[in-house]
Protein backbone atom coordinates (compact mmCIF):
# COMPACT_ATOMS: atom_id res chain seq x y z
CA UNK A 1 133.31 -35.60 15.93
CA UNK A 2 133.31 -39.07 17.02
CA UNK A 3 135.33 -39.96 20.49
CA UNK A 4 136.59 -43.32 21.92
CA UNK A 5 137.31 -43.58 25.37
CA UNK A 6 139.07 -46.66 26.53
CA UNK A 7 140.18 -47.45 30.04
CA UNK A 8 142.99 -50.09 30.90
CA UNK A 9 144.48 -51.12 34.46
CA UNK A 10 148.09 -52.20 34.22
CA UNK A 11 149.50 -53.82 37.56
CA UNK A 12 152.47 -51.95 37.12
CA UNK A 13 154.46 -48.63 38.60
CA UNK A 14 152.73 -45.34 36.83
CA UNK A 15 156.38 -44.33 35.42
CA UNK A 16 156.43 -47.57 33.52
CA UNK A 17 153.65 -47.81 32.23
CA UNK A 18 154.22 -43.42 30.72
CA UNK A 19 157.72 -44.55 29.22
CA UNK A 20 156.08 -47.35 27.76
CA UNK A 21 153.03 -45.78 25.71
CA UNK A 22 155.39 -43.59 24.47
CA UNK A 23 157.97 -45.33 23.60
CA UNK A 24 158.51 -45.85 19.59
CA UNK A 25 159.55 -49.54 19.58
CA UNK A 26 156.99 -50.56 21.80
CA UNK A 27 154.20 -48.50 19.14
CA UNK A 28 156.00 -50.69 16.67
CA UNK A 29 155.68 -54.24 18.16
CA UNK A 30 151.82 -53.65 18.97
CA UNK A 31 151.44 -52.15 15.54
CA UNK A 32 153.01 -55.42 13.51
CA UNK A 33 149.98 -56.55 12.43
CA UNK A 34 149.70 -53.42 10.01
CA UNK A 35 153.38 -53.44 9.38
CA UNK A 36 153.62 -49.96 10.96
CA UNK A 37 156.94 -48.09 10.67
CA UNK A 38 158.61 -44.58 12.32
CA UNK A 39 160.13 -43.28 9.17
CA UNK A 40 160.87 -39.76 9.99
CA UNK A 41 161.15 -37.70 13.21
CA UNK A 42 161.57 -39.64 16.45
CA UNK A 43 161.98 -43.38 15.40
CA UNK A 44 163.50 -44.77 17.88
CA UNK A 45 163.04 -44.71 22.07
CA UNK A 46 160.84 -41.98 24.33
CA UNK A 47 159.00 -39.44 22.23
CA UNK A 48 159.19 -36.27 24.04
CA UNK A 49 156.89 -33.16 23.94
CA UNK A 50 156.96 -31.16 20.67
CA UNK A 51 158.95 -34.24 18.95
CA UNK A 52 156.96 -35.20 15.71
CA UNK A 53 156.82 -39.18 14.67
CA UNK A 54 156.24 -39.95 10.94
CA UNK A 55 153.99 -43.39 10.83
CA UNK A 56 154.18 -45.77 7.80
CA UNK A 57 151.23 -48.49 8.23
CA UNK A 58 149.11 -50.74 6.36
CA UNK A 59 145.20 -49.72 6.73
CA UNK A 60 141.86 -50.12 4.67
CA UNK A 61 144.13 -51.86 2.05
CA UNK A 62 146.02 -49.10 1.59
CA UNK A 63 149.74 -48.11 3.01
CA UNK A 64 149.31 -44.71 4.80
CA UNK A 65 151.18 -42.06 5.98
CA UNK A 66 150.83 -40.18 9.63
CA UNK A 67 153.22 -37.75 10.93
CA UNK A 68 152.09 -36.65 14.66
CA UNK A 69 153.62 -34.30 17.15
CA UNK A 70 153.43 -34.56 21.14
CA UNK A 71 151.53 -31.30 21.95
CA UNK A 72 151.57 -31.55 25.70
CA UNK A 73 153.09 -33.53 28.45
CA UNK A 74 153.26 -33.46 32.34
CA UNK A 75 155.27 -36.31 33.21
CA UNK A 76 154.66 -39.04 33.81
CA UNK A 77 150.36 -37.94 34.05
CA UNK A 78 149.44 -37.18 30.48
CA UNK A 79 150.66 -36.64 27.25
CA UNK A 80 149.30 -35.50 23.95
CA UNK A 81 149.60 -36.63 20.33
CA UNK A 82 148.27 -34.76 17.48
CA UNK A 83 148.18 -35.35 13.64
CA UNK A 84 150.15 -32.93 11.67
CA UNK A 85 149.98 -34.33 8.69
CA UNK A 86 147.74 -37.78 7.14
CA UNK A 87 144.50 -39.27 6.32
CA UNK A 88 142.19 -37.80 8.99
CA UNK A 89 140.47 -34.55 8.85
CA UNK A 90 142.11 -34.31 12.42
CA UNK A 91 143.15 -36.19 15.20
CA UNK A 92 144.05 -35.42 18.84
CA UNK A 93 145.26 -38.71 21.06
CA UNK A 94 144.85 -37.98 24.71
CA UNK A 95 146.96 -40.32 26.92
CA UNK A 96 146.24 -40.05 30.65
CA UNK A 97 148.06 -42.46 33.49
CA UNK A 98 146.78 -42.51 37.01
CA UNK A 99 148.34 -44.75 40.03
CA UNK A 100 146.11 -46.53 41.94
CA UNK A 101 146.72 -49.24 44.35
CA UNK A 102 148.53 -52.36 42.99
CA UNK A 103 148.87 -50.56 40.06
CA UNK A 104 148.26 -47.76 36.89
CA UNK A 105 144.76 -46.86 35.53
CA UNK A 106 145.83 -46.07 31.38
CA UNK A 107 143.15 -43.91 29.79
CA UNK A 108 143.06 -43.09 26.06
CA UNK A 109 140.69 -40.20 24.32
CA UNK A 110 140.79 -40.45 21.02
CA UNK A 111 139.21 -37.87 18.85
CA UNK A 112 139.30 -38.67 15.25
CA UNK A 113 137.21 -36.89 12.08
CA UNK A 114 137.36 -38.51 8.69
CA UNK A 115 137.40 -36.56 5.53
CA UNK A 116 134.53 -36.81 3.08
CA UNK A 117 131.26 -35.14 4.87
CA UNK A 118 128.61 -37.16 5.12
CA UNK A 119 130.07 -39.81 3.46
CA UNK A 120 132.99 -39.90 6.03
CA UNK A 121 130.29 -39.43 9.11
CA UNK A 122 128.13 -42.78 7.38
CA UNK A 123 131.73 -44.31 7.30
CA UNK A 124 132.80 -43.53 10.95
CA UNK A 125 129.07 -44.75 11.70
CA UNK A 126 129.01 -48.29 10.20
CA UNK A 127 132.76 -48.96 10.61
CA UNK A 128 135.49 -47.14 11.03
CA UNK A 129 135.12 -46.35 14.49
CA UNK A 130 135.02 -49.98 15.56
CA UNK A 131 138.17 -50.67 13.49
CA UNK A 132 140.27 -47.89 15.65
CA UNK A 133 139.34 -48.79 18.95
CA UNK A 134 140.21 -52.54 17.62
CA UNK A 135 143.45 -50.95 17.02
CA UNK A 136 143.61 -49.30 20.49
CA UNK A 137 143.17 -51.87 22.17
CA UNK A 138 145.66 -54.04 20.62
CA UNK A 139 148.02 -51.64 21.32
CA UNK A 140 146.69 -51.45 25.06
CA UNK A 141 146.95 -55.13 25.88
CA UNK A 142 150.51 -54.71 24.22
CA UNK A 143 151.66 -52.03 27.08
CA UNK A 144 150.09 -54.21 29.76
CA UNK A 145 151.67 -57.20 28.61
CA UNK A 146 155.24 -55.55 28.36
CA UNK A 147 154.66 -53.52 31.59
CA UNK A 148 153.26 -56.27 33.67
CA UNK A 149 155.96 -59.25 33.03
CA UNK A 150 160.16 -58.32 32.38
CA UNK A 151 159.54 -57.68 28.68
CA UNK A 152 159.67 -54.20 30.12
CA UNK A 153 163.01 -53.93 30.43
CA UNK A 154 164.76 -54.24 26.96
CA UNK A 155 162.91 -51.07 26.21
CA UNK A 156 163.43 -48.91 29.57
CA UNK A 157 166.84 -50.30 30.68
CA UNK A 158 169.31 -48.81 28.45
């Protein structure tokens, strides 16, 4: 089962920078590219544990659907999104946030199997893999740009 590890400082408080990766509109905005919508479940504002998101997107030239529940959370350290239902064989989402001085160390764990066997494994091999840690790291420099200028705000201050 492959696994992508990604590690982002934000220079930002640690509470931030939770509300923010898990806020819906925010997902949204870094998402645009693949014209990613919340259709069902949560769709708007802070996802909290055992709240399911349904995911409209644009991938592999194909419009997909995702519907993913938050599994765990221990605020504002870690939180947990699963697929319930879509395209993967399974995937588990690992968010963890740890303050550090002048700032919050973000660090994603993304398991992921494709569908398909072999074929799926040779897929995950030669592409696939690349392509979603593209996309997690779009979404990544998304959170630190909100978190680390007043952009922030719009989404939190309500």
């Amino acid at each position: 089962m492959p696994t992508l590890h990604l590690t982002t400082f934000i220079e930002a408080p640690l509470e931030r920078v939770f509300d923010l990766s898990r806020n819906i509109e925010l997902h949204k905005e870094s998402m645009k590219h693949y014209k990613e919508e919340a259709v069902a479940g949560t769709r708007f504002g802070l996802i909290e544990k055992d709240e399911t998101v349904t995911w409209k997107a644009r991938h592999l030239f194909k419009t997909r659907i995702l519907r993913s529940k938050i599994t765990d959370m221990k605020k504002p350290l870690r939180f947990v999104d699963e697929q319930v239902d879509g395209s993967f064989k399974m995937m588990k989402h690992e968010h963890h946030f740890k303050s550090c001085d002048n700032g919050t160390i973000m660090i994603d764990i993304f398991h992921f199997e494709s569908p398909y066997g072999v074929l799926g494994k040779c897929f995950n091999t030669v592409y696939f893999t690349s392509y979603l840690k593209k996309i997690l790291e779009r979404r990544n420099r998304t959170i630190k740009e909100f978190a680390e200028s007043n952009k922030w705000k719009r989404l939190l201050e309500n």
